[in-house]
PDB file of N, CA and C in Angstrom:
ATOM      1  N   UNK A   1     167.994   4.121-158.031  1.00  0.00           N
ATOM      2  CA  UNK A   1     167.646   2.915-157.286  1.00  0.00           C
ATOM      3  C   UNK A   1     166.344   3.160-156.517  1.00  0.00           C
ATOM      4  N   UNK A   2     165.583   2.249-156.278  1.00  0.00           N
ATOM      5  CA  UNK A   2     164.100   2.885-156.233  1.00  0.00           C
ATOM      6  C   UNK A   2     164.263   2.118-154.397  1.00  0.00           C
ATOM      7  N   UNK A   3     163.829   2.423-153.442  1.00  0.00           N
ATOM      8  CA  UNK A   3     163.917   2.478-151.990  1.00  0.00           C
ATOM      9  C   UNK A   3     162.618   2.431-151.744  1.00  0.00           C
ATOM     10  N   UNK A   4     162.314   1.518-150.657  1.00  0.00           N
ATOM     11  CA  UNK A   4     161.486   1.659-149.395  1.00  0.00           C
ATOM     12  C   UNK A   4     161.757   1.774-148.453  1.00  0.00           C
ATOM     13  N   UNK A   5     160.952   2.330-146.916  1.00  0.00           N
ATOM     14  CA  UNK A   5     161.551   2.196-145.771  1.00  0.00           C
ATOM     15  C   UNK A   5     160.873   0.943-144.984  1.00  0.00           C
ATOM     16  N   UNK A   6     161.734   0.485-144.136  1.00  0.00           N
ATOM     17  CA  UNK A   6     161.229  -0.770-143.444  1.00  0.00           C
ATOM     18  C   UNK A   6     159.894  -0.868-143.334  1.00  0.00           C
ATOM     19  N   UNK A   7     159.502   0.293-143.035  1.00  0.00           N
ATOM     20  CA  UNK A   7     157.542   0.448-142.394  1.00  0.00           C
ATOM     21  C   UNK A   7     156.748   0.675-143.695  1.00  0.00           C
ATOM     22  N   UNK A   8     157.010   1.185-144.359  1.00  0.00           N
ATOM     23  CA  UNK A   8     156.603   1.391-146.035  1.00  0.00           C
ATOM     24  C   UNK A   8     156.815  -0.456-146.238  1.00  0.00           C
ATOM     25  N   UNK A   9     157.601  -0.790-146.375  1.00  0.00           N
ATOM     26  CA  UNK A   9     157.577  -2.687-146.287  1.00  0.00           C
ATOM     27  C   UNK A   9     157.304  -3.294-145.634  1.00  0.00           C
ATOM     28  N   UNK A  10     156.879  -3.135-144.626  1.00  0.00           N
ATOM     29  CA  UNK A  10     155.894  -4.049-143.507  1.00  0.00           C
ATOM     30  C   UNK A  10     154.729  -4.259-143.916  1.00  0.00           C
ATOM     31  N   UNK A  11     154.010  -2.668-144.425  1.00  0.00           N
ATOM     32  CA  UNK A  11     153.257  -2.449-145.036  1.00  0.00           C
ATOM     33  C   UNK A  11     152.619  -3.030-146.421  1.00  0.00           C
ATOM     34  N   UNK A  12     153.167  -3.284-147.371  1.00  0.00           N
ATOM     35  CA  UNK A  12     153.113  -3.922-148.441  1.00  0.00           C
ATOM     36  C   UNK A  12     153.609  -5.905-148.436  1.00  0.00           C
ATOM     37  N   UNK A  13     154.133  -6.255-146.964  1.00  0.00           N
ATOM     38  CA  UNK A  13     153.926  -7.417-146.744  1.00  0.00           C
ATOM     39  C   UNK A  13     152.831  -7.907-146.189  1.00  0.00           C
ATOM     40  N   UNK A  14     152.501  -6.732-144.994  1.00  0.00           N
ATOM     41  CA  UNK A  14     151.395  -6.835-144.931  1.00  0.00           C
ATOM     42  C   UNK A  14     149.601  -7.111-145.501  1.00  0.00           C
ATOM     43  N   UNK A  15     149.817  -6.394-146.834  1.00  0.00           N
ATOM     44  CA  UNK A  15     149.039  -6.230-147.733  1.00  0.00           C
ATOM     45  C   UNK A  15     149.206  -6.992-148.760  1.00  0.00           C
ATOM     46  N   UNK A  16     150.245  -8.177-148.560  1.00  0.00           N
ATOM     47  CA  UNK A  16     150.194  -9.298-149.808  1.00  0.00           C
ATOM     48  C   UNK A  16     150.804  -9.302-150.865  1.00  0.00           C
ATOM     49  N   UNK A  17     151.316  -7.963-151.111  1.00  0.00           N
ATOM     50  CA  UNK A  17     151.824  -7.393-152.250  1.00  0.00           C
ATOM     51  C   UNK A  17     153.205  -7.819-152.679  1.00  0.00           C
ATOM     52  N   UNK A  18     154.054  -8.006-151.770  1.00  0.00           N
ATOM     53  CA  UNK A  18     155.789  -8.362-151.749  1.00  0.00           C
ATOM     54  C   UNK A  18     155.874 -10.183-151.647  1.00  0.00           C
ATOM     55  N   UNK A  19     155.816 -10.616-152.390  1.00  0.00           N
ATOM     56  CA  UNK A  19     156.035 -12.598-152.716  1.00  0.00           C
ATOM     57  C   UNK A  19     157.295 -12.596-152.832  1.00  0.00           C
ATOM     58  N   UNK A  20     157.924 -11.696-153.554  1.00  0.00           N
ATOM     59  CA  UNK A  20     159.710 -12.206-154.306  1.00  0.00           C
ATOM     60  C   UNK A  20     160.607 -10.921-153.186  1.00  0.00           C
ATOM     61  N   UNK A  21     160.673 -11.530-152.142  1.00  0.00           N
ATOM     62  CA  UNK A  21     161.708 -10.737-150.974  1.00  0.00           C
ATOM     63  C   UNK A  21     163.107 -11.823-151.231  1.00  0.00           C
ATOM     64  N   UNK A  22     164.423 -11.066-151.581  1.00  0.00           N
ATOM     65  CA  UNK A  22     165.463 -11.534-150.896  1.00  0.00           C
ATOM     66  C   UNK A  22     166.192 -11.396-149.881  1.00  0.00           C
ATOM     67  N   UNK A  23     166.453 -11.740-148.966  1.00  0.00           N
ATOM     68  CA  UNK A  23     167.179 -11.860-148.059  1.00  0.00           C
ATOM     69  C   UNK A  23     168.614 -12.355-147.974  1.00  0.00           C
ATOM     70  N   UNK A  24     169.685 -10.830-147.808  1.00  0.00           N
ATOM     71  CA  UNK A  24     171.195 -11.319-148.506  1.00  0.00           C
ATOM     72  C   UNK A  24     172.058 -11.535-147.376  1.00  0.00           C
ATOM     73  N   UNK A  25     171.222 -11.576-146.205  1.00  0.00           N
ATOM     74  CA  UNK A  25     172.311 -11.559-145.502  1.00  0.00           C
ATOM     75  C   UNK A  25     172.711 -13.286-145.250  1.00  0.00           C
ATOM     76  N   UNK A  26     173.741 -13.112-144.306  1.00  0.00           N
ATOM     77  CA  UNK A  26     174.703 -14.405-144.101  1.00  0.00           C
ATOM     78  C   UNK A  26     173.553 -15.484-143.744  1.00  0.00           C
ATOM     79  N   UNK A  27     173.709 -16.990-144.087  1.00  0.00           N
ATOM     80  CA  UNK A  27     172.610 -17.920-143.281  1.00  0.00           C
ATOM     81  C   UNK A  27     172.891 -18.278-142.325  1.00  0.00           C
ATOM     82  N   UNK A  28     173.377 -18.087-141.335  1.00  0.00           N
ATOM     83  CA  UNK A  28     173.232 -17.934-140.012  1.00  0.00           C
ATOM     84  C   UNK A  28     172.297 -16.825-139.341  1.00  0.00           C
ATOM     85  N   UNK A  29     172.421 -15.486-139.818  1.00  0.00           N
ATOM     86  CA  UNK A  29     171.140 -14.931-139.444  1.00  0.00           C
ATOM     87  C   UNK A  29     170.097 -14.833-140.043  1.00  0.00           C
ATOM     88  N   UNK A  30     169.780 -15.443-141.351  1.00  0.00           N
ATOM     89  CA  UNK A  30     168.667 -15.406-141.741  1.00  0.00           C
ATOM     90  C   UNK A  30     168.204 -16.744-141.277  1.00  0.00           C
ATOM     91  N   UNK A  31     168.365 -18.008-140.813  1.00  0.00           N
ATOM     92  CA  UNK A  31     167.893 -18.974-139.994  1.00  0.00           C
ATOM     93  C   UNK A  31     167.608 -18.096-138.740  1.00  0.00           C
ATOM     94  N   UNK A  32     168.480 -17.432-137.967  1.00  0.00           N
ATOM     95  CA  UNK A  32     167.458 -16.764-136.858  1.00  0.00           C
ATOM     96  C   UNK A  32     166.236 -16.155-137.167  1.00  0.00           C
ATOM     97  N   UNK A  33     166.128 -15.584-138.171  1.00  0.00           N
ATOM     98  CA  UNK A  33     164.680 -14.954-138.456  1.00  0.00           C
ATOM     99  C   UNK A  33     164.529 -14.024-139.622  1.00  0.00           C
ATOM    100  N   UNK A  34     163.851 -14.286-140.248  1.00  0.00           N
ATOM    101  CA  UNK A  34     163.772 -13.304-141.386  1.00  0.00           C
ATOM    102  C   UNK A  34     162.151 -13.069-141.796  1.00  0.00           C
ATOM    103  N   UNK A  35     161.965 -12.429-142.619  1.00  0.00           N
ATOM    104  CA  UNK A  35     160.409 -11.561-142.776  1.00  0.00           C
ATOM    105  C   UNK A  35     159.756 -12.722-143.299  1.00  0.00           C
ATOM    106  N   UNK A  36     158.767 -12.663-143.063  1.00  0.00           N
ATOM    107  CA  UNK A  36     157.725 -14.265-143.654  1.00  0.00           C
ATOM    108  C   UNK A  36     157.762 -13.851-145.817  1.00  0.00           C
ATOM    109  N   UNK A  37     158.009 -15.044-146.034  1.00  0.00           N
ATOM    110  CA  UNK A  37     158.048 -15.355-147.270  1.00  0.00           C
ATOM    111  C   UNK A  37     159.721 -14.936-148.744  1.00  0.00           C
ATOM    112  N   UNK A  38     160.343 -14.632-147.279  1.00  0.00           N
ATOM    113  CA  UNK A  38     161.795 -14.422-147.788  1.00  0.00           C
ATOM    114  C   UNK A  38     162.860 -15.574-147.717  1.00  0.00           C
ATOM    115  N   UNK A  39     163.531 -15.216-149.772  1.00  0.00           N
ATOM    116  CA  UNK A  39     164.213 -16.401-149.590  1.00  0.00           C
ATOM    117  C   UNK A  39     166.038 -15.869-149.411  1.00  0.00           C
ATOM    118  N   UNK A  40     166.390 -16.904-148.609  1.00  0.00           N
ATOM    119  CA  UNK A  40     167.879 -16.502-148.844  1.00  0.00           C
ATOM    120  C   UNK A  40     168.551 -17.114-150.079  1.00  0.00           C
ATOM    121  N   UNK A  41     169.124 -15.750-149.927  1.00  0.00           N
ATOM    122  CA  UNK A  41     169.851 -15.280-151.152  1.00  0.00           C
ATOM    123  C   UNK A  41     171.354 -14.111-150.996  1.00  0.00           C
ATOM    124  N   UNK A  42     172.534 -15.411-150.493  1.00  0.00           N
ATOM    125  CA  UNK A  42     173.369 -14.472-149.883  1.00  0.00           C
ATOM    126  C   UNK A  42     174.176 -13.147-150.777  1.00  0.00           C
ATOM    127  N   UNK A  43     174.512 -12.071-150.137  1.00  0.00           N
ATOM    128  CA  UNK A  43     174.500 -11.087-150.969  1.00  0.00           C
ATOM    129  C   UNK A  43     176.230 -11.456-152.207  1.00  0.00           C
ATOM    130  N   UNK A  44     177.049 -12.138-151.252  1.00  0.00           N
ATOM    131  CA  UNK A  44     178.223 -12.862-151.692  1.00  0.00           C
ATOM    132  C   UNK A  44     178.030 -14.035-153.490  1.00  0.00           C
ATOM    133  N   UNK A  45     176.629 -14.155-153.266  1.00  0.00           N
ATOM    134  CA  UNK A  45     176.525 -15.033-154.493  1.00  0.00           C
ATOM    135  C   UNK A  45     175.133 -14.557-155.241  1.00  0.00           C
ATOM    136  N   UNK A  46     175.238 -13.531-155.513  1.00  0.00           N
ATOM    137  CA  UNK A  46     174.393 -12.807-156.160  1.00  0.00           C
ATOM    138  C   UNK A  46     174.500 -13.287-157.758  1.00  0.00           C
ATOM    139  N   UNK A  47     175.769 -12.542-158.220  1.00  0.00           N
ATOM    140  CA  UNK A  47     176.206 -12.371-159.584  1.00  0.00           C
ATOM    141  C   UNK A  47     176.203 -14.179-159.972  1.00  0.00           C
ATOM    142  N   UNK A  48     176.573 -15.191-159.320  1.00  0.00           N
ATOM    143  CA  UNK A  48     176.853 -16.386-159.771  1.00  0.00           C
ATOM    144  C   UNK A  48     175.390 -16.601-160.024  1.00  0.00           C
ATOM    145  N   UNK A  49     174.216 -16.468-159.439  1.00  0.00           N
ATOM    146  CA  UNK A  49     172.687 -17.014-159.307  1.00  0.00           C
ATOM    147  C   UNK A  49     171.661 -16.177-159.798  1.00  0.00           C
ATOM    148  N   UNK A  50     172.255 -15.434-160.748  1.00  0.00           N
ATOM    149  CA  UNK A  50     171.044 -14.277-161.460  1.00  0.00           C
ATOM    150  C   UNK A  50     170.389 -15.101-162.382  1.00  0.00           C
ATOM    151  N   UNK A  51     170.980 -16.465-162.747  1.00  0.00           N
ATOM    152  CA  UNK A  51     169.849 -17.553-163.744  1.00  0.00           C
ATOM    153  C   UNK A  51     168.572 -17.885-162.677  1.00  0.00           C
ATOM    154  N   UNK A  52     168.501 -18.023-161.391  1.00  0.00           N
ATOM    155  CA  UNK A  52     167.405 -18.350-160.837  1.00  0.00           C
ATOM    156  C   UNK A  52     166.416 -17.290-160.341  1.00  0.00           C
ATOM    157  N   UNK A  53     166.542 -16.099-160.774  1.00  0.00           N
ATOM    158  CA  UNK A  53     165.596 -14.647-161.105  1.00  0.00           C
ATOM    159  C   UNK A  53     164.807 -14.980-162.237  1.00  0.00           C
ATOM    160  N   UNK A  54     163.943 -13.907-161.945  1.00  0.00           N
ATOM    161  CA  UNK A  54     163.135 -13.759-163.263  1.00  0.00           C
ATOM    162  C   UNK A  54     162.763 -12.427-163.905  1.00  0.00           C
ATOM    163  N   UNK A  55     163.609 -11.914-164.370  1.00  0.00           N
ATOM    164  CA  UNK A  55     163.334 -10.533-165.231  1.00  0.00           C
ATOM    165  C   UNK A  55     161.917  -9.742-165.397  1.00  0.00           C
ATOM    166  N   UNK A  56     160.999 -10.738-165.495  1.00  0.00           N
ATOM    167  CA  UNK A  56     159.531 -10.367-165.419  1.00  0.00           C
ATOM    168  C   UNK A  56     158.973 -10.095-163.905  1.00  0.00           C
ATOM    169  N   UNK A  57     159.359 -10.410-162.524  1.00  0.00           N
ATOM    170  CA  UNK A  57     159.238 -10.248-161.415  1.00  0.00           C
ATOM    171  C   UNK A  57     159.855  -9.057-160.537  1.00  0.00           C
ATOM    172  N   UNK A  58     159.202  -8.339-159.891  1.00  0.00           N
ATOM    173  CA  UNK A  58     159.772  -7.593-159.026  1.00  0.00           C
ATOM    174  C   UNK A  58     160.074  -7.970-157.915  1.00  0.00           C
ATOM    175  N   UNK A  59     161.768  -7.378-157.338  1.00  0.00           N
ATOM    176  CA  UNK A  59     162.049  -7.940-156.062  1.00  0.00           C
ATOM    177  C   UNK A  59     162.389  -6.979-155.182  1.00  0.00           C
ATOM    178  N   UNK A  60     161.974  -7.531-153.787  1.00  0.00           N
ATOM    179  CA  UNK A  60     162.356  -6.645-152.303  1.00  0.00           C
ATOM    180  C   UNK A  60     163.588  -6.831-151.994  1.00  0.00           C
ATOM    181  N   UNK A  61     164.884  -6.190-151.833  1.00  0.00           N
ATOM    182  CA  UNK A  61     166.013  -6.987-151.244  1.00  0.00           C
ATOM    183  C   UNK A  61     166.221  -6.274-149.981  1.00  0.00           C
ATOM    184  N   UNK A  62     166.640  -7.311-149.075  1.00  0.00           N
ATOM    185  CA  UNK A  62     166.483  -6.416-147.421  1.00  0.00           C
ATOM    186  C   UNK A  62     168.381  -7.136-146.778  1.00  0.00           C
ATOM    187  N   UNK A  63     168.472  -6.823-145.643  1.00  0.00           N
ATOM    188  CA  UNK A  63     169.622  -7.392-145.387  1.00  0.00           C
ATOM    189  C   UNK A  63     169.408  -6.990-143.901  1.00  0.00           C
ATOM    190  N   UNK A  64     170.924  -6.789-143.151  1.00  0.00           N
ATOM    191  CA  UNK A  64     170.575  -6.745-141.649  1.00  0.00           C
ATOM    192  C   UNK A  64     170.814  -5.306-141.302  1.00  0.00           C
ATOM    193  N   UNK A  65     171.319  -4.148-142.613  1.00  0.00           N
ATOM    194  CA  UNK A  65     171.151  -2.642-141.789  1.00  0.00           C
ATOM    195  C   UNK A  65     171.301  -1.714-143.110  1.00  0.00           C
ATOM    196  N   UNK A  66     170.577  -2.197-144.285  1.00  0.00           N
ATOM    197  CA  UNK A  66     170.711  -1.557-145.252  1.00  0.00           C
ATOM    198  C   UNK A  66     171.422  -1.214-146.719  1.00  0.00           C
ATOM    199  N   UNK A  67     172.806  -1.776-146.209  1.00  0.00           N
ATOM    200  CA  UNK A  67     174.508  -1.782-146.903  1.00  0.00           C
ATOM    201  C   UNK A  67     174.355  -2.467-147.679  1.00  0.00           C
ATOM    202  N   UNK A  68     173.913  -3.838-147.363  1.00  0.00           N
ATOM    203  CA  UNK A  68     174.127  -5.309-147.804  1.00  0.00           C
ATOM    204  C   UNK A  68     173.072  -5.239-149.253  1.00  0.00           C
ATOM    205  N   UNK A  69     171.723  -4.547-148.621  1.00  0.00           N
ATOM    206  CA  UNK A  69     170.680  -4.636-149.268  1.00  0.00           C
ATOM    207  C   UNK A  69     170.601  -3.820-150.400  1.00  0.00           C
ATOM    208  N   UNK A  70     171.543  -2.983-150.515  1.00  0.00           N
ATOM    209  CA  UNK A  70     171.768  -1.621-151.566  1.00  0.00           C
ATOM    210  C   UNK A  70     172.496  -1.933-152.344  1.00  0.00           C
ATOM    211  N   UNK A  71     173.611  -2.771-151.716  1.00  0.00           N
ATOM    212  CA  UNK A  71     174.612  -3.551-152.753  1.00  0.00           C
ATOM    213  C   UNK A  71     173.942  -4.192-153.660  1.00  0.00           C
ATOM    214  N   UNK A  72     173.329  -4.929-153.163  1.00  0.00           N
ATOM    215  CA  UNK A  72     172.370  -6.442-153.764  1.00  0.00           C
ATOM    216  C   UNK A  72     171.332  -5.869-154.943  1.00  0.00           C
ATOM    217  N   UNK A  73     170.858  -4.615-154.585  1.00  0.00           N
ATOM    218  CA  UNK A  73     170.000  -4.070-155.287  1.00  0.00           C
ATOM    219  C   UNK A  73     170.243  -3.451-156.293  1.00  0.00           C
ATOM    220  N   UNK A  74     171.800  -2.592-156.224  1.00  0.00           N
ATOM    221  CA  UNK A  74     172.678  -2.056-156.957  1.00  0.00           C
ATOM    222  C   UNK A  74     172.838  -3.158-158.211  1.00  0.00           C
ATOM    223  N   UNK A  75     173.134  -4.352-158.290  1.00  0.00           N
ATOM    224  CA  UNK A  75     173.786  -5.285-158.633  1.00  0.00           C
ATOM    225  C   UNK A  75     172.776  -5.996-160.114  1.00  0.00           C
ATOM    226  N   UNK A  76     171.669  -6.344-158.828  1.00  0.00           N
ATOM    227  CA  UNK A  76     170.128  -6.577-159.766  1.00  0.00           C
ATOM    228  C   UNK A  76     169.988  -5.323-160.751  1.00  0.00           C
ATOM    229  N   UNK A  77     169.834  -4.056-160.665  1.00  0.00           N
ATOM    230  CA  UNK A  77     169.521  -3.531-161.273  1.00  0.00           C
ATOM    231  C   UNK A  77     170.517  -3.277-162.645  1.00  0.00           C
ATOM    232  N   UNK A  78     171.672  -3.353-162.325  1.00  0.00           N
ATOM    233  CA  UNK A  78     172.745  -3.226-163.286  1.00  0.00           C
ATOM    234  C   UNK A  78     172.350  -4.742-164.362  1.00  0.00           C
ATOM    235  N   UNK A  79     172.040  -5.684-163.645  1.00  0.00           N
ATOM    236  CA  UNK A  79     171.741  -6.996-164.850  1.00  0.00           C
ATOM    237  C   UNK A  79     170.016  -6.506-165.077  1.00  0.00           C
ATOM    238  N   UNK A  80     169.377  -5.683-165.192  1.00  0.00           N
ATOM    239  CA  UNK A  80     168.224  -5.518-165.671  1.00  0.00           C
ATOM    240  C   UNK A  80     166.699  -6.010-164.798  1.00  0.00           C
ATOM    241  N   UNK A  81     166.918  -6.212-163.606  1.00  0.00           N
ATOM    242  CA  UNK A  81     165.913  -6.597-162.875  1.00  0.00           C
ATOM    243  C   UNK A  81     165.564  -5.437-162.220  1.00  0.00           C
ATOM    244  N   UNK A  82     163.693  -5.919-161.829  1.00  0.00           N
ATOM    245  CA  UNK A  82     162.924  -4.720-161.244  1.00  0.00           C
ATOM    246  C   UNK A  82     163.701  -4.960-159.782  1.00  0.00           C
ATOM    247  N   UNK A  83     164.824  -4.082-159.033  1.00  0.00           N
ATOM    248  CA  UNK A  83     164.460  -4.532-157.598  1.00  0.00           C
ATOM    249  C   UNK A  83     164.352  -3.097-156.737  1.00  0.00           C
ATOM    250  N   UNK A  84     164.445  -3.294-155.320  1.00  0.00           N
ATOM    251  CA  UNK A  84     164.027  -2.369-154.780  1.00  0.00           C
ATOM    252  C   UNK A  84     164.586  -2.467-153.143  1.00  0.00           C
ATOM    253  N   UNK A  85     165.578  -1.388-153.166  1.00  0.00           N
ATOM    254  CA  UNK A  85     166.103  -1.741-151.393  1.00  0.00           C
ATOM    255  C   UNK A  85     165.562  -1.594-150.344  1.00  0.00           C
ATOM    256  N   UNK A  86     165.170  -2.537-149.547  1.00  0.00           N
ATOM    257  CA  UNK A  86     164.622  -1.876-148.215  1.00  0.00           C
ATOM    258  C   UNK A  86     165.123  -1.596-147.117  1.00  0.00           C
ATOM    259  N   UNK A  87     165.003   0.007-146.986  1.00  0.00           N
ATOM    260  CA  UNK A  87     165.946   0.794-145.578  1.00  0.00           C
ATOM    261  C   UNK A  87     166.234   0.013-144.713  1.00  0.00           C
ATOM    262  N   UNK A  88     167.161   0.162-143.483  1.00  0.00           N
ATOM    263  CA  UNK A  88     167.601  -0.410-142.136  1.00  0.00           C
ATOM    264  C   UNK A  88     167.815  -1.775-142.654  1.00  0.00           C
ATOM    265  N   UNK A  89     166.937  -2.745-141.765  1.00  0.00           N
ATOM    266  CA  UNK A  89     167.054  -4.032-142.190  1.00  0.00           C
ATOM    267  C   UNK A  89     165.946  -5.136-141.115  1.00  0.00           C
ATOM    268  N   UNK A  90     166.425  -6.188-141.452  1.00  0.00           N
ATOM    269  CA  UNK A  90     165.512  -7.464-140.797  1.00  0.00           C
ATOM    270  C   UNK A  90     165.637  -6.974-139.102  1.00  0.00           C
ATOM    271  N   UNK A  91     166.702  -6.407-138.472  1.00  0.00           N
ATOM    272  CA  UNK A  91     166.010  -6.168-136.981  1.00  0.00           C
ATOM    273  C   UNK A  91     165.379  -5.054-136.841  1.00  0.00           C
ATOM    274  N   UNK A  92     165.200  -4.028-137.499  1.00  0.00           N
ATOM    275  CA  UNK A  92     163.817  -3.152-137.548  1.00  0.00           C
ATOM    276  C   UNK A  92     163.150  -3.480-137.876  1.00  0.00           C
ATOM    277  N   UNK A  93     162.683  -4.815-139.085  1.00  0.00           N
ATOM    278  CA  UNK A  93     161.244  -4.861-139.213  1.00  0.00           C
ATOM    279  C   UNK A  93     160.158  -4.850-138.234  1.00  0.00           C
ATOM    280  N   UNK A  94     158.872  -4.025-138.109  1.00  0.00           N
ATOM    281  CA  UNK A  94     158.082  -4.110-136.819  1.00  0.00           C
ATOM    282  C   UNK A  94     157.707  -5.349-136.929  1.00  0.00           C
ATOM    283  N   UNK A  95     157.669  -6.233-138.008  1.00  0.00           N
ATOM    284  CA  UNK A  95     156.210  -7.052-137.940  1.00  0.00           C
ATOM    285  C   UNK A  95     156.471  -8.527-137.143  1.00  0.00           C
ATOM    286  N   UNK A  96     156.004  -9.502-137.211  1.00  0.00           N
ATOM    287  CA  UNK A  96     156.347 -11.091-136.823  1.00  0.00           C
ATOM    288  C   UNK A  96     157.399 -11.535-137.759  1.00  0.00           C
ATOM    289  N   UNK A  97     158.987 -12.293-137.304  1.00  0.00           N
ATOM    290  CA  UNK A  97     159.876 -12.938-138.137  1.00  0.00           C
ATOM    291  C   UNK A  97     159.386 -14.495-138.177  1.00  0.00           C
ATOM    292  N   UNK A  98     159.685 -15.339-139.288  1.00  0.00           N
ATOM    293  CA  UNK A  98     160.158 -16.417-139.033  1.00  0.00           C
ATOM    294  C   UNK A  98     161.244 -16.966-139.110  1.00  0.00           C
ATOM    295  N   UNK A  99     161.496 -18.590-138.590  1.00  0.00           N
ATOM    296  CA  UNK A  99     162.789 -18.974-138.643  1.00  0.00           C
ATOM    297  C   UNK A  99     163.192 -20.321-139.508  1.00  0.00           C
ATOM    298  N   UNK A 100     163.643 -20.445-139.637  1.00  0.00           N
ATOM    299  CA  UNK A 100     163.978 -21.452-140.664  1.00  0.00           C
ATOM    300  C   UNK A 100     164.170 -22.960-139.783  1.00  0.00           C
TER     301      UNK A 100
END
């Protein structure tokens, strides 16, 4: 399973690079705030919504402390997608959140 750490992903949001971020946690906290350009995508309905992926795209999956996000990533990768977990979660990110 291929890993980043939160700051290693700040970094590469920073730099433009990360467009296809999921965000698995519950929508209640991802309406409080989540990393700019992340969509929710709860980790509970993963397997039902792998038709709205795209096999040709690489994805960030983050959550609120890591667990969620490893699962999620675990999951993608078993159906054949590029993804990639990112350590801790949305309240370590250093950078600016938004909110929904």
């Amino acid at each position: 399973m291929k890993q980043v750490t939160v700051e290693e992903f700040h970094q590469i949001v920073q730099d433009g690079q990360a467009p296809n971020i999921l965000d698995v946690r519950p929508k209640e906290l991802y309406d409080k705030g989540h990393v700019p350009g992340a969509v929710h995508f709860p980790l509970s309905e993963i397997e039902d919504n792998l038709d709205k992926l795209d096999k040709d795209k690489a994805y960030y999956v983050i959550c609120h402390d890591g667990k969620g996000s490893k699962q999620g990533t675990k999951i993608l990768d078993q159906h054949g997608f590029d993804a990639t977990n990112v350590e801790k979660g949305v309240p370590d990110y250093p950078g600016e959140l938004e909110t929904a």
